[in-house]
C-alpha atoms as a PDB file:
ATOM      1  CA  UNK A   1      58.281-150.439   5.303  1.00  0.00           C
ATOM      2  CA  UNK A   2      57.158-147.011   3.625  1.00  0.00           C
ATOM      3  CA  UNK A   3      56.729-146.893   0.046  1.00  0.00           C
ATOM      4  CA  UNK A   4      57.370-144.499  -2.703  1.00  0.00           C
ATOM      5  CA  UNK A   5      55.381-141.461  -2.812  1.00  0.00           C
ATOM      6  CA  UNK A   6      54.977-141.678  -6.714  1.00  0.00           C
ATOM      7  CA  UNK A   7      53.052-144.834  -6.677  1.00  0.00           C
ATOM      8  CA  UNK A   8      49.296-145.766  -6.455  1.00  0.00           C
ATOM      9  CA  UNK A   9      47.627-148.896  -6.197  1.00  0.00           C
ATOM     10  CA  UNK A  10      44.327-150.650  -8.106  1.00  0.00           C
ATOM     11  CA  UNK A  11      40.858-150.457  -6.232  1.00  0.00           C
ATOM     12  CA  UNK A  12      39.384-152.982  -4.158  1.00  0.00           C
ATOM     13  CA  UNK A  13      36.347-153.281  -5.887  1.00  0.00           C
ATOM     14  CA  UNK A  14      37.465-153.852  -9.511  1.00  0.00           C
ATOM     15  CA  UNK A  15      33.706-155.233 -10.394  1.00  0.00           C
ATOM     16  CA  UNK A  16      30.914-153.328 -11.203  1.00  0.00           C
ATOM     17  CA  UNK A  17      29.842-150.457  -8.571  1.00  0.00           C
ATOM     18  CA  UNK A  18      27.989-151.543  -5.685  1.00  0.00           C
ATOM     19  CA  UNK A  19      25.534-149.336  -4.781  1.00  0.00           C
ATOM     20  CA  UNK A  20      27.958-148.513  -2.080  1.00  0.00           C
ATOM     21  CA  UNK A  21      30.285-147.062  -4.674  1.00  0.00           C
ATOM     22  CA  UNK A  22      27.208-145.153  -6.333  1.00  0.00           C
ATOM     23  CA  UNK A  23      26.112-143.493  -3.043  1.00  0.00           C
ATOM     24  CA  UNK A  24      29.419-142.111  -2.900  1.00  0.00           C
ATOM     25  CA  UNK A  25      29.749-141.572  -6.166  1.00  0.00           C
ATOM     26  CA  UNK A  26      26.608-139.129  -6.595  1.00  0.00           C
ATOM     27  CA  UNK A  27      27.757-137.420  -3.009  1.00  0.00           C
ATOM     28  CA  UNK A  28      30.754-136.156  -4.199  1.00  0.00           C
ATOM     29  CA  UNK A  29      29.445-134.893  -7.566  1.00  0.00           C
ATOM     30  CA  UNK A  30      26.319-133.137  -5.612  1.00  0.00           C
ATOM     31  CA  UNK A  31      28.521-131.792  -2.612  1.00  0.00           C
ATOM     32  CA  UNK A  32      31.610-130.350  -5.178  1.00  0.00           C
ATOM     33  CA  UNK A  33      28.921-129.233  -8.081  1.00  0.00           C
ATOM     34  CA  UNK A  34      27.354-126.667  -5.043  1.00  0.00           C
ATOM     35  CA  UNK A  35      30.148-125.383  -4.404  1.00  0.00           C
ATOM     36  CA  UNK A  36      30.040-122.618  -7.335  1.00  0.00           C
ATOM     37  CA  UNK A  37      27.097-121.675  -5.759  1.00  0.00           C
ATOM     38  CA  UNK A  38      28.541-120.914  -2.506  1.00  0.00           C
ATOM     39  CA  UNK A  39      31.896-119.608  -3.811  1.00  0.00           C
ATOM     40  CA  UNK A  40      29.884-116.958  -5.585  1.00  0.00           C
ATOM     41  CA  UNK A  41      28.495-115.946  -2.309  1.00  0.00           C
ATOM     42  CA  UNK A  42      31.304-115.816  -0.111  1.00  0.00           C
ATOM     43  CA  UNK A  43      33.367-114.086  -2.960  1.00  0.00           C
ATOM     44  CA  UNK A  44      30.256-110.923  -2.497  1.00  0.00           C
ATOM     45  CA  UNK A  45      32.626-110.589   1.187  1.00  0.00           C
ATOM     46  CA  UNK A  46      35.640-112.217   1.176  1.00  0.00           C
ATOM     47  CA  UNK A  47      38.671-112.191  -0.562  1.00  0.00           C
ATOM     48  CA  UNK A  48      39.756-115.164  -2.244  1.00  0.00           C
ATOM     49  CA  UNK A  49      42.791-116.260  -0.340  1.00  0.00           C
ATOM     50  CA  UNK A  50      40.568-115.685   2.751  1.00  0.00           C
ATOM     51  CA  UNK A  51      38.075-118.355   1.170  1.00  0.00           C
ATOM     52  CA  UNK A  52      40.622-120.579   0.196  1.00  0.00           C
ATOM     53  CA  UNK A  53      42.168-120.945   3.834  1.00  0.00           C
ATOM     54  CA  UNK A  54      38.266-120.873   5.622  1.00  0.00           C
ATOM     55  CA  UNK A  55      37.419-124.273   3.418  1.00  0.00           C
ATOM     56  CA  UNK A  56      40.417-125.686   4.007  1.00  0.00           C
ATOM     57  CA  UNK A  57      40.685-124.170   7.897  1.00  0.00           C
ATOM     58  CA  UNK A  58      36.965-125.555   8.707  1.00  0.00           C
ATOM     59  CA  UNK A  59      37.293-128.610   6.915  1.00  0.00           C
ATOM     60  CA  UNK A  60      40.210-129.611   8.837  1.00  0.00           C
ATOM     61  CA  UNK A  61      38.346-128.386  12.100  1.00  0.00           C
ATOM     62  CA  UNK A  62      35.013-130.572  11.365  1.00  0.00           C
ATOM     63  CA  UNK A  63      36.850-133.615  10.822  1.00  0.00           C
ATOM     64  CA  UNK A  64      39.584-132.926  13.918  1.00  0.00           C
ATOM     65  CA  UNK A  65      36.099-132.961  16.039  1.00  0.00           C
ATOM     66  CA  UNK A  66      35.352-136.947  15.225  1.00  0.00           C
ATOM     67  CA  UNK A  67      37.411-138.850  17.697  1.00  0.00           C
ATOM     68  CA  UNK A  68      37.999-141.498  14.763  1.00  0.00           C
ATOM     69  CA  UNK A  69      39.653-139.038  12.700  1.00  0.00           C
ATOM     70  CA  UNK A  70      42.666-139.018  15.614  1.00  0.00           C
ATOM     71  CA  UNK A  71      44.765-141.963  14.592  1.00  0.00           C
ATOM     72  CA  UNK A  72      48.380-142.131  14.203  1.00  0.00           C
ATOM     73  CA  UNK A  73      50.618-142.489  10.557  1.00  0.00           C
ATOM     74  CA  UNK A  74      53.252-143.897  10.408  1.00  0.00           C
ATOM     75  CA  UNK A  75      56.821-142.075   9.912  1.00  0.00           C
ATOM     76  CA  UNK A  76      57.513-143.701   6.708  1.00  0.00           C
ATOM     77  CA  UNK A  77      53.865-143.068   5.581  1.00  0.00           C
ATOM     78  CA  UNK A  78      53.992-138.988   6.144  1.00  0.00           C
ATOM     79  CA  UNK A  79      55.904-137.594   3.186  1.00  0.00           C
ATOM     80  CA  UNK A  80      53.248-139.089   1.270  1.00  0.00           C
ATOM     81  CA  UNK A  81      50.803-137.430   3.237  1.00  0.00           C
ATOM     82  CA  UNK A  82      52.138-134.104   3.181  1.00  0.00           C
ATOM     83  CA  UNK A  83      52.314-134.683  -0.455  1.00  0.00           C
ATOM     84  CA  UNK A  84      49.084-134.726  -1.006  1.00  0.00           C
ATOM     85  CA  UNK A  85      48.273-131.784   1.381  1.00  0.00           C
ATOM     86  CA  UNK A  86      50.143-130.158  -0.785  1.00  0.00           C
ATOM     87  CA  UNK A  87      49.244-131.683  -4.512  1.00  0.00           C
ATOM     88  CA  UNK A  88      45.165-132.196  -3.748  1.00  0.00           C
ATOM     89  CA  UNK A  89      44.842-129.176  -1.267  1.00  0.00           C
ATOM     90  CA  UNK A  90      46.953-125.906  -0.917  1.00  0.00           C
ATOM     91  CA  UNK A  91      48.256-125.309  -4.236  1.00  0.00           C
ATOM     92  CA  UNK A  92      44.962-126.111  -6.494  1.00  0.00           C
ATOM     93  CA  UNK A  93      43.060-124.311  -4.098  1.00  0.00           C
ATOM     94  CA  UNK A  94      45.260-121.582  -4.615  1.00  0.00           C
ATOM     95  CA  UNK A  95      45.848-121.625  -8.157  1.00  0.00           C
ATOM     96  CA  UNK A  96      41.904-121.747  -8.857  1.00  0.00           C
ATOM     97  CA  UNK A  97      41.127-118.403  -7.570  1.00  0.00           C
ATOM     98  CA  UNK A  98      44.105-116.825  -9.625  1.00  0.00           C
ATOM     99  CA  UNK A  99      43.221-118.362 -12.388  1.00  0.00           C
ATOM    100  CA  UNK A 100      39.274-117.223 -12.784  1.00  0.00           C
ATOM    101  CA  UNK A 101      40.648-113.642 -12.681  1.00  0.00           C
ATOM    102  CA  UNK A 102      42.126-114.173 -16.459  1.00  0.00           C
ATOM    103  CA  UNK A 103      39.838-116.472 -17.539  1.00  0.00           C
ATOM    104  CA  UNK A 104      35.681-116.954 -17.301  1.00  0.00           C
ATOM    105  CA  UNK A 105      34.125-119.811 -15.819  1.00  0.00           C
ATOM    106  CA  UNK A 106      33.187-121.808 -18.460  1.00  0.00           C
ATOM    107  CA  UNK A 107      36.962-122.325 -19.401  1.00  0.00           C
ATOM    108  CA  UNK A 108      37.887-123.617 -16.193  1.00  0.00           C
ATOM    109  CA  UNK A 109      34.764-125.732 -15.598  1.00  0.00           C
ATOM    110  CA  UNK A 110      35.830-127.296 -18.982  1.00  0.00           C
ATOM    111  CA  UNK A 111      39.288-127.245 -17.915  1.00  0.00           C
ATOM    112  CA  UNK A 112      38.490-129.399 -15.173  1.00  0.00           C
ATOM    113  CA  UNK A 113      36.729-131.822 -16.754  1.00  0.00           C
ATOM    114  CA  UNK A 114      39.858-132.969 -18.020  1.00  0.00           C
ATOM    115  CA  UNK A 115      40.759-134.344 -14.368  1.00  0.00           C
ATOM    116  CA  UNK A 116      39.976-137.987 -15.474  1.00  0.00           C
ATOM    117  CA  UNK A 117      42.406-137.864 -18.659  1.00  0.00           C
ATOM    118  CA  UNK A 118      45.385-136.600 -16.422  1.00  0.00           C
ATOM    119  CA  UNK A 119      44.541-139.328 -13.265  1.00  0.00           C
ATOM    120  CA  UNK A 120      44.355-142.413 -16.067  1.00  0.00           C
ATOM    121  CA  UNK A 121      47.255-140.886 -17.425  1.00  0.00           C
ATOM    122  CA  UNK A 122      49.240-140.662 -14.229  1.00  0.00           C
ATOM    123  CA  UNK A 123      47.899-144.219 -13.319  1.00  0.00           C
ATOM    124  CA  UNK A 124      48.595-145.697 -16.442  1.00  0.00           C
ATOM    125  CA  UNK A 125      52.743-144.335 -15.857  1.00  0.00           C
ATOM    126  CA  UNK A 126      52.310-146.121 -12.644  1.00  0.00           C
ATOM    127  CA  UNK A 127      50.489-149.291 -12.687  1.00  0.00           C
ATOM    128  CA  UNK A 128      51.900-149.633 -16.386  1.00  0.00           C
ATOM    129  CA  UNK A 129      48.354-150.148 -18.014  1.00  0.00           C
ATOM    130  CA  UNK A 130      46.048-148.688 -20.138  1.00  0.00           C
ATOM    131  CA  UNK A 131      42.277-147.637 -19.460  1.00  0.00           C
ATOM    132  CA  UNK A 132      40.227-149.873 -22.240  1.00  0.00           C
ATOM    133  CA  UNK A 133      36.782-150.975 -23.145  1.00  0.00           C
ATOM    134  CA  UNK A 134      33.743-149.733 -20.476  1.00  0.00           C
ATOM    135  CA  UNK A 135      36.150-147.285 -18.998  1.00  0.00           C
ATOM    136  CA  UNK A 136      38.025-146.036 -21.666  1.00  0.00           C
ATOM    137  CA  UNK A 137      34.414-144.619 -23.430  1.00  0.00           C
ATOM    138  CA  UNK A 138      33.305-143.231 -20.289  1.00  0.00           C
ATOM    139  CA  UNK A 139      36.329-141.046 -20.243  1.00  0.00           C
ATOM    140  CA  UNK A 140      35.803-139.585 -23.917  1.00  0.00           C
ATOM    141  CA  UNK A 141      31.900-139.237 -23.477  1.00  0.00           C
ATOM    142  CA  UNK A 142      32.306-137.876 -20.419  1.00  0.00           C
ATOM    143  CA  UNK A 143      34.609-135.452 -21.012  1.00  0.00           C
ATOM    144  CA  UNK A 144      33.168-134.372 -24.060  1.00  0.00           C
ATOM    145  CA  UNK A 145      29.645-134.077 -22.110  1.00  0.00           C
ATOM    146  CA  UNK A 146      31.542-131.407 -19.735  1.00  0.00           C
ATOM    147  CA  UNK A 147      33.280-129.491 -22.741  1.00  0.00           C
ATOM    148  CA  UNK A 148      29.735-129.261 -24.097  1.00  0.00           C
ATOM    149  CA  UNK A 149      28.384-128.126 -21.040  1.00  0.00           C
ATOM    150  CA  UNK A 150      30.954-125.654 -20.001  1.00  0.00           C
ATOM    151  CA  UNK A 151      31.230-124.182 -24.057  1.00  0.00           C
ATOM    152  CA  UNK A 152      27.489-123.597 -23.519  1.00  0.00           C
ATOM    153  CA  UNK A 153      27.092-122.098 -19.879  1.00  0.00           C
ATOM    154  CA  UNK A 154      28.935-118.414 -21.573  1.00  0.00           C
ATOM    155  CA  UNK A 155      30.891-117.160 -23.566  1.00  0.00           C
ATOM    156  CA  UNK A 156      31.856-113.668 -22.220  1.00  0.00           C
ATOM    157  CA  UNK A 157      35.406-113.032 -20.203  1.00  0.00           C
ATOM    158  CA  UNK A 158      38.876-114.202 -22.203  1.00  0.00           C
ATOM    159  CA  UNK A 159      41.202-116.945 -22.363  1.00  0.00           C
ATOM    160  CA  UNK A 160      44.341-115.554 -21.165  1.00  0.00           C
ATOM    161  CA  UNK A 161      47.166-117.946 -21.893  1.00  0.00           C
ATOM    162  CA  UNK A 162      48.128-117.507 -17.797  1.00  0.00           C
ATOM    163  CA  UNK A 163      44.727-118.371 -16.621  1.00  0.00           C
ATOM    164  CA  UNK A 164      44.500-121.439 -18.876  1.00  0.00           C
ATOM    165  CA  UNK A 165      47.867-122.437 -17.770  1.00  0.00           C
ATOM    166  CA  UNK A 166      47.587-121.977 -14.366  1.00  0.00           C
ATOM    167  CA  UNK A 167      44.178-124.442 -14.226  1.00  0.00           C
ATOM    168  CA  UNK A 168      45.781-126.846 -16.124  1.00  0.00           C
ATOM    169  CA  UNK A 169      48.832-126.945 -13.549  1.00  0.00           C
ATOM    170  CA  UNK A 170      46.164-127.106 -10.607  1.00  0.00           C
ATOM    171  CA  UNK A 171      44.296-130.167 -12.739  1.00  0.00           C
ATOM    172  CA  UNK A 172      47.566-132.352 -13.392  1.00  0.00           C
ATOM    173  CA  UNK A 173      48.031-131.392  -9.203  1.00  0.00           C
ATOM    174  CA  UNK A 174      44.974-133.501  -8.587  1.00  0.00           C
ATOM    175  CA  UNK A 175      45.316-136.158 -11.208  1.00  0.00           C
ATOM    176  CA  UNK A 176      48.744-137.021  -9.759  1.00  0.00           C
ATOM    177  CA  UNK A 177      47.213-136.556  -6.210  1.00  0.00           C
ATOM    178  CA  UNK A 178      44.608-138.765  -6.616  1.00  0.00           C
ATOM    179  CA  UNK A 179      46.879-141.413  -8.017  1.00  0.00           C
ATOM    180  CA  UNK A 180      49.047-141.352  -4.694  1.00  0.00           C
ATOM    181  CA  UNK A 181      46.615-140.782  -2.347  1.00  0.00           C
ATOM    182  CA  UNK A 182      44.809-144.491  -2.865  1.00  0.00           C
ATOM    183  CA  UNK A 183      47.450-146.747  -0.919  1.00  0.00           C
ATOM    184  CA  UNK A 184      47.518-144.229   2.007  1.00  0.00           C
ATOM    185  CA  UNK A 185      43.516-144.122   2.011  1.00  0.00           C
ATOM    186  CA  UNK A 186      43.195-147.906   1.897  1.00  0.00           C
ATOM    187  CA  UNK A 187      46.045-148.562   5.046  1.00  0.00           C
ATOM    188  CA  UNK A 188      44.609-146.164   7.401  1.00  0.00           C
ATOM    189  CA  UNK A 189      41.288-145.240   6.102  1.00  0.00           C
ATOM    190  CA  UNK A 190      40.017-142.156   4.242  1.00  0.00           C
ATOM    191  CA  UNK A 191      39.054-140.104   7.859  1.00  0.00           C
ATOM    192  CA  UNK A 192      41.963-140.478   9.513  1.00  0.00           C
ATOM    193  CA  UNK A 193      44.318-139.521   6.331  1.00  0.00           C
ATOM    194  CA  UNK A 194      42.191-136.266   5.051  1.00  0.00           C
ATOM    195  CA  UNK A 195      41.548-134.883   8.436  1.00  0.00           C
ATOM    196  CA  UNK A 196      45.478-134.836   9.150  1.00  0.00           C
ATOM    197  CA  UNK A 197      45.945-134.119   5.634  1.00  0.00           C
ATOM    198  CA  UNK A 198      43.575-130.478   5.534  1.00  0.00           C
ATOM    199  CA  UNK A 199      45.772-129.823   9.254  1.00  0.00           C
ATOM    200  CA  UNK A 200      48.853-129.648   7.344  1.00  0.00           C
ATOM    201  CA  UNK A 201      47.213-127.846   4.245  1.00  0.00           C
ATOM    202  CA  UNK A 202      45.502-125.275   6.535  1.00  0.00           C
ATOM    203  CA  UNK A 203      49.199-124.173   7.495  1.00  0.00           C
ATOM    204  CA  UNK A 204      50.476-124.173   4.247  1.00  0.00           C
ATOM    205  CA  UNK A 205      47.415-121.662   3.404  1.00  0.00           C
ATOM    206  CA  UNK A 206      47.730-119.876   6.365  1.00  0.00           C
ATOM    207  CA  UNK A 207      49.450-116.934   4.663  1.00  0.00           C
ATOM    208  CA  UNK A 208      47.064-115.823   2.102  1.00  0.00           C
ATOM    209  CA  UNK A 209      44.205-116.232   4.410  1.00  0.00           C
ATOM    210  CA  UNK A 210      45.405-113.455   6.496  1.00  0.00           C
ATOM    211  CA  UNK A 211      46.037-111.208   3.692  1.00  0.00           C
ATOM    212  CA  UNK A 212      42.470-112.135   2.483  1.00  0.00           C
ATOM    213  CA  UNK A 213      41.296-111.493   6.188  1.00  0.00           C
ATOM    214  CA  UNK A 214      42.594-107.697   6.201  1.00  0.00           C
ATOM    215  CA  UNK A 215      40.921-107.228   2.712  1.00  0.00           C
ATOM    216  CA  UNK A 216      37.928-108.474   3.260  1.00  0.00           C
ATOM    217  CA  UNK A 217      34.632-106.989   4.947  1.00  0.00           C
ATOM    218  CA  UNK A 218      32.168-109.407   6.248  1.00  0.00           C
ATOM    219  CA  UNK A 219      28.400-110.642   5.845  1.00  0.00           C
ATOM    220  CA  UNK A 220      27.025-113.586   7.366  1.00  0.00           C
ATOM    221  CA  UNK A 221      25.657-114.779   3.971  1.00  0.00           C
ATOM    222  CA  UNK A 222      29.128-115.290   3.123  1.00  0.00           C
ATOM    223  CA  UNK A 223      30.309-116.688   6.155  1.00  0.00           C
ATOM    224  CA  UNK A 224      27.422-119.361   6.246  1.00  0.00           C
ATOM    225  CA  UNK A 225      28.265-120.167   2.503  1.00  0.00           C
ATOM    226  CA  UNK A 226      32.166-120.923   3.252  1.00  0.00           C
ATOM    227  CA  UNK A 227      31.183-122.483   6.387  1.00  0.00           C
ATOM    228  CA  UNK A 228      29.331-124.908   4.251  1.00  0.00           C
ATOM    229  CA  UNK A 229      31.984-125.089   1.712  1.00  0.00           C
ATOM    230  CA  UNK A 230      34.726-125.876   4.399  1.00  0.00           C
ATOM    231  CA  UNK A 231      32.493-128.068   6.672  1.00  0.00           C
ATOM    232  CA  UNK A 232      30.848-130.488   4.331  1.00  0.00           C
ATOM    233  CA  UNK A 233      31.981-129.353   0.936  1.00  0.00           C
ATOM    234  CA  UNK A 234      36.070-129.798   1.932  1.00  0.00           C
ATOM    235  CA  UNK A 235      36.046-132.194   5.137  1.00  0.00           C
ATOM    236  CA  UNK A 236      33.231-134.323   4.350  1.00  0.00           C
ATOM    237  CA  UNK A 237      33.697-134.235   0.911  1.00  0.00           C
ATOM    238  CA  UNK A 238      37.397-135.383   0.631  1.00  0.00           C
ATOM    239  CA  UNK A 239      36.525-138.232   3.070  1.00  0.00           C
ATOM    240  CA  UNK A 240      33.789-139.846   0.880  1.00  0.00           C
ATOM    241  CA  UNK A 241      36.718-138.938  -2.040  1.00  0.00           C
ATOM    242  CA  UNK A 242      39.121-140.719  -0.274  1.00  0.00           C
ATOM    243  CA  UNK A 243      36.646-143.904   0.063  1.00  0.00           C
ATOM    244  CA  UNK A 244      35.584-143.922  -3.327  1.00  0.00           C
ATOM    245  CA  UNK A 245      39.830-143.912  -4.475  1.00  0.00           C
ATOM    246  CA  UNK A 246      40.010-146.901  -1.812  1.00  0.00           C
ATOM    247  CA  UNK A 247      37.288-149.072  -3.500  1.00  0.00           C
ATOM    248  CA  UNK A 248      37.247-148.126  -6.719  1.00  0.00           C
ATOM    249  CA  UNK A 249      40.512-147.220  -7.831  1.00  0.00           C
ATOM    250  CA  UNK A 250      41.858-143.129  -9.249  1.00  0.00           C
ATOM    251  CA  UNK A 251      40.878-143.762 -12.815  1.00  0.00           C
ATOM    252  CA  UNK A 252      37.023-144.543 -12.243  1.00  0.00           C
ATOM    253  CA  UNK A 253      36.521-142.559  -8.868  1.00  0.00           C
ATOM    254  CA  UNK A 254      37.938-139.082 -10.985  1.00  0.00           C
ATOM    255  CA  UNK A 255      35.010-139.615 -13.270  1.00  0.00           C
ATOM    256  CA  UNK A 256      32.796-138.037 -10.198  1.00  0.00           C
ATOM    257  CA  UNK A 257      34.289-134.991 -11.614  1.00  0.00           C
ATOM    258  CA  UNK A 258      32.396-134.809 -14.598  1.00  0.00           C
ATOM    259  CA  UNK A 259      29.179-134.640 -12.240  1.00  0.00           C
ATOM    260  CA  UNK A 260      30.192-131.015 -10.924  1.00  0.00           C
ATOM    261  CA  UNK A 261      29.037-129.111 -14.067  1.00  0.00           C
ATOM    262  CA  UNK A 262      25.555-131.402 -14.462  1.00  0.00           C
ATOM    263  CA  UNK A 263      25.217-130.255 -10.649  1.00  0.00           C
ATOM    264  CA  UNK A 264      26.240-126.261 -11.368  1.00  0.00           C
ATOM    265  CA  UNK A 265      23.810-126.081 -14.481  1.00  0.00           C
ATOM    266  CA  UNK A 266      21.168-127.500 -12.169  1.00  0.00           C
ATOM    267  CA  UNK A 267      21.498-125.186  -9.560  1.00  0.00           C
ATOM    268  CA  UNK A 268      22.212-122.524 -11.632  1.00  0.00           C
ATOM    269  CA  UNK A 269      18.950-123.023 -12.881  1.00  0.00           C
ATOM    270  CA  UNK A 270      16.787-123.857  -9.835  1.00  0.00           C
ATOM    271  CA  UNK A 271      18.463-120.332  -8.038  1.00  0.00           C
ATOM    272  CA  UNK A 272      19.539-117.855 -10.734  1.00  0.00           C
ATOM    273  CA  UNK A 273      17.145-119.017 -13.460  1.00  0.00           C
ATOM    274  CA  UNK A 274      20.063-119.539 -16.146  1.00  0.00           C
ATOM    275  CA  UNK A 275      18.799-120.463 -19.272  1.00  0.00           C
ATOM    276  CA  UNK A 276      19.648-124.513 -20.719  1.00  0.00           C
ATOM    277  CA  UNK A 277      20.562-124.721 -24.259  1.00  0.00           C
ATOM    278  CA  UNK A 278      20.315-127.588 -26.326  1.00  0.00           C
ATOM    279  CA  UNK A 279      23.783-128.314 -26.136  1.00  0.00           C
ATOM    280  CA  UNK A 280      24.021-128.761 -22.480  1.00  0.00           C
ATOM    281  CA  UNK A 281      21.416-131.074 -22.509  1.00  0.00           C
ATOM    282  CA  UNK A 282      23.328-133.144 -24.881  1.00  0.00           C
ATOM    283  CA  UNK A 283      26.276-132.885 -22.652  1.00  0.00           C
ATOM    284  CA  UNK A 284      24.278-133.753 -19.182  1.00  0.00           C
ATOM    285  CA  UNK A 285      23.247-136.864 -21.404  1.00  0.00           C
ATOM    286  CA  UNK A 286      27.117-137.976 -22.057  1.00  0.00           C
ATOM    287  CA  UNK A 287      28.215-137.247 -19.097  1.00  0.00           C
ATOM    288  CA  UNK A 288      25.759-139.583 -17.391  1.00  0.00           C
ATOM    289  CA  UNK A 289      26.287-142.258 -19.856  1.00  0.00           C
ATOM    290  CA  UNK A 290      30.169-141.566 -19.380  1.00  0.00           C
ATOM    291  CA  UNK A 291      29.561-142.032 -15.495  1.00  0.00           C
ATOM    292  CA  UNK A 292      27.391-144.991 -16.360  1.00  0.00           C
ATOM    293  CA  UNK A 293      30.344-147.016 -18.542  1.00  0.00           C
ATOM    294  CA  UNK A 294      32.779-146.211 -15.126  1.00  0.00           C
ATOM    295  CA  UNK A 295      30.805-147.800 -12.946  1.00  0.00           C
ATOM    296  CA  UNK A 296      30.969-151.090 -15.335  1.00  0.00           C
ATOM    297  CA  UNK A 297      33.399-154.420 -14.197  1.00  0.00           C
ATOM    298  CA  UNK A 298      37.167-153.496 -15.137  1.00  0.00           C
ATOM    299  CA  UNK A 299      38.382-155.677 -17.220  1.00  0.00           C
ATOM    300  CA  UNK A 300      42.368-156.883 -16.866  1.00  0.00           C
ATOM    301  CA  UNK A 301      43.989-155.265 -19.766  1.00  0.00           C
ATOM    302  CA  UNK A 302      47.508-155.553 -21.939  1.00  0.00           C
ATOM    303  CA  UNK A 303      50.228-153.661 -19.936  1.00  0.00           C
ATOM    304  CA  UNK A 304      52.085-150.877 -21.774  1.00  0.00           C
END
């Protein structure tokens, strides 16, 4: 029998990470923090509607290719799957790009950060109880590590209201998607949903990448850079997501979200020698002892 769409359940590992849980853990943050990197390349070619529908396009095609990935769901099971296609994929992968024309990156890295506070909201509605203790510091700490961060990395470009709005819509997208998409993940596994999920997203893009297409010239270092972003940094990257919602549950796997700046400064520095301040140090520091809390034993807690 299907079950509700709105509706998530509690990890499988509620104990402290395994180092199973950390591998995947530090994957996602690496793989999702390179991707500024490589959206800054492909945007010197392409147009962003063409990027958007390339990540999603070849990250639907490299998982399609693994004969695992080619499972059957179950009728009752799909609207929950095109759900998410829609909630985790198409539209925050649409709204992103829009939004960065208003406001500067800093904003919406910060922005973003506040992925965890929406998913233990949305979780908290639905399993009817409140983050506490271990986890409930790593959130603040964390996501006052990635306002640090971000607040530091520049402060040139403006805040339009529409921008701001417009992220925050595409963050509350994911925090409910990654709230929904744990029971599917954990019935059929996390290859098998994500590589039907990016199919259905990759028509639901479809539209603005061919608009993109006819306004875009081309250059290989672009087209290697969203290759990478739709091979590993979509496809594989979604399927170690998906794992990490199985095992650990929405709340504590969203914290891998507060890695993606810590990554971005890194880089940043390593390949465009952008300067560190003080302050981002302090907020790589809480963000890794926010991450660090996470990965602690949950603890059964009062429902609300």
């Amino acid at each position: 029998m299907g079950s509700r769409i709105l509706s998530t359940s509690a990890g499988t590992n509620r104990e402290a990470f395994a180092p199973r849980d950390w591998i995947l853990f530090v994957s996602i943050g690496v793989i999702w923090g390179s991707s500024f990197l490589l959206m800054d390349i492909g945007l010197e070619a392409f147009k962003p509607g063409l990027i958007t529908w390339m990540r999603v396009g070849l990250g639907a095609l490299a998982l399609a290719v693994v004969p695992k990935a080619r499972g059957r769901i179950e009728s009752d099971d799909r609207p929950r799957l095109i759900a998410l296609s829609f909630l985790w994929v198409a539209i925050p992968f649409t709204l992103f790009p829009i939004a960065q024309q208003y406001i500067n990156s800093a904003v919406a890295g910060m922005l973003n950060g506040a992925l965890p506070l929406f998913a233990a909201a949305v979780a908290t509605l639905m399993l009817r109880k409140l983050p506490h203790g271990a986890v409930l510091a790593g959130l603040m700490l964390g996501f006052v590590g990635v306002a640090a961060i971000s607040l530091s990395s520049g402060a040139e470009g403006s805040s339009e209201a529409l921008g701001v709005g417009l992220v925050l819509i595409a963050v509350m997208c994911y925090g409910l998607a990654i709230n929904i998409a744990a029971p599917i993940n954990q019935k059929y596994g996390s290859l098998i949903v994500n590589a039907k999920m990016l199919a259905y997203a990759a028509l639901w893009t479809a539209p603005l990448g061919v608009t993109g297409f006819l306004q875009s010239a081309f250059a290989w270092d672009s087209f290697l850079a969203i290759a990478a972003a739709g091979a590993v940094g979509t496809g594989l990257a979604f399927v170690i997501m998906g794992s990490l919602v199985s095992r650990v549950g929405s709340t504590r796997s969203s914290f891998a979200t507060y890695m993606i700046p810590v990554v971005a400064l890194v880089l940043g520095v390593l390949f465009r020698s952008d300067n560190v301040t003080v302050i981002s140090l302090i907020g790589v520091l809480l963000v890794i002892v926010g991450a660090l809390l996470a990965s602690r034993r949950e603890t059964g807690g009062a429902a609300e």
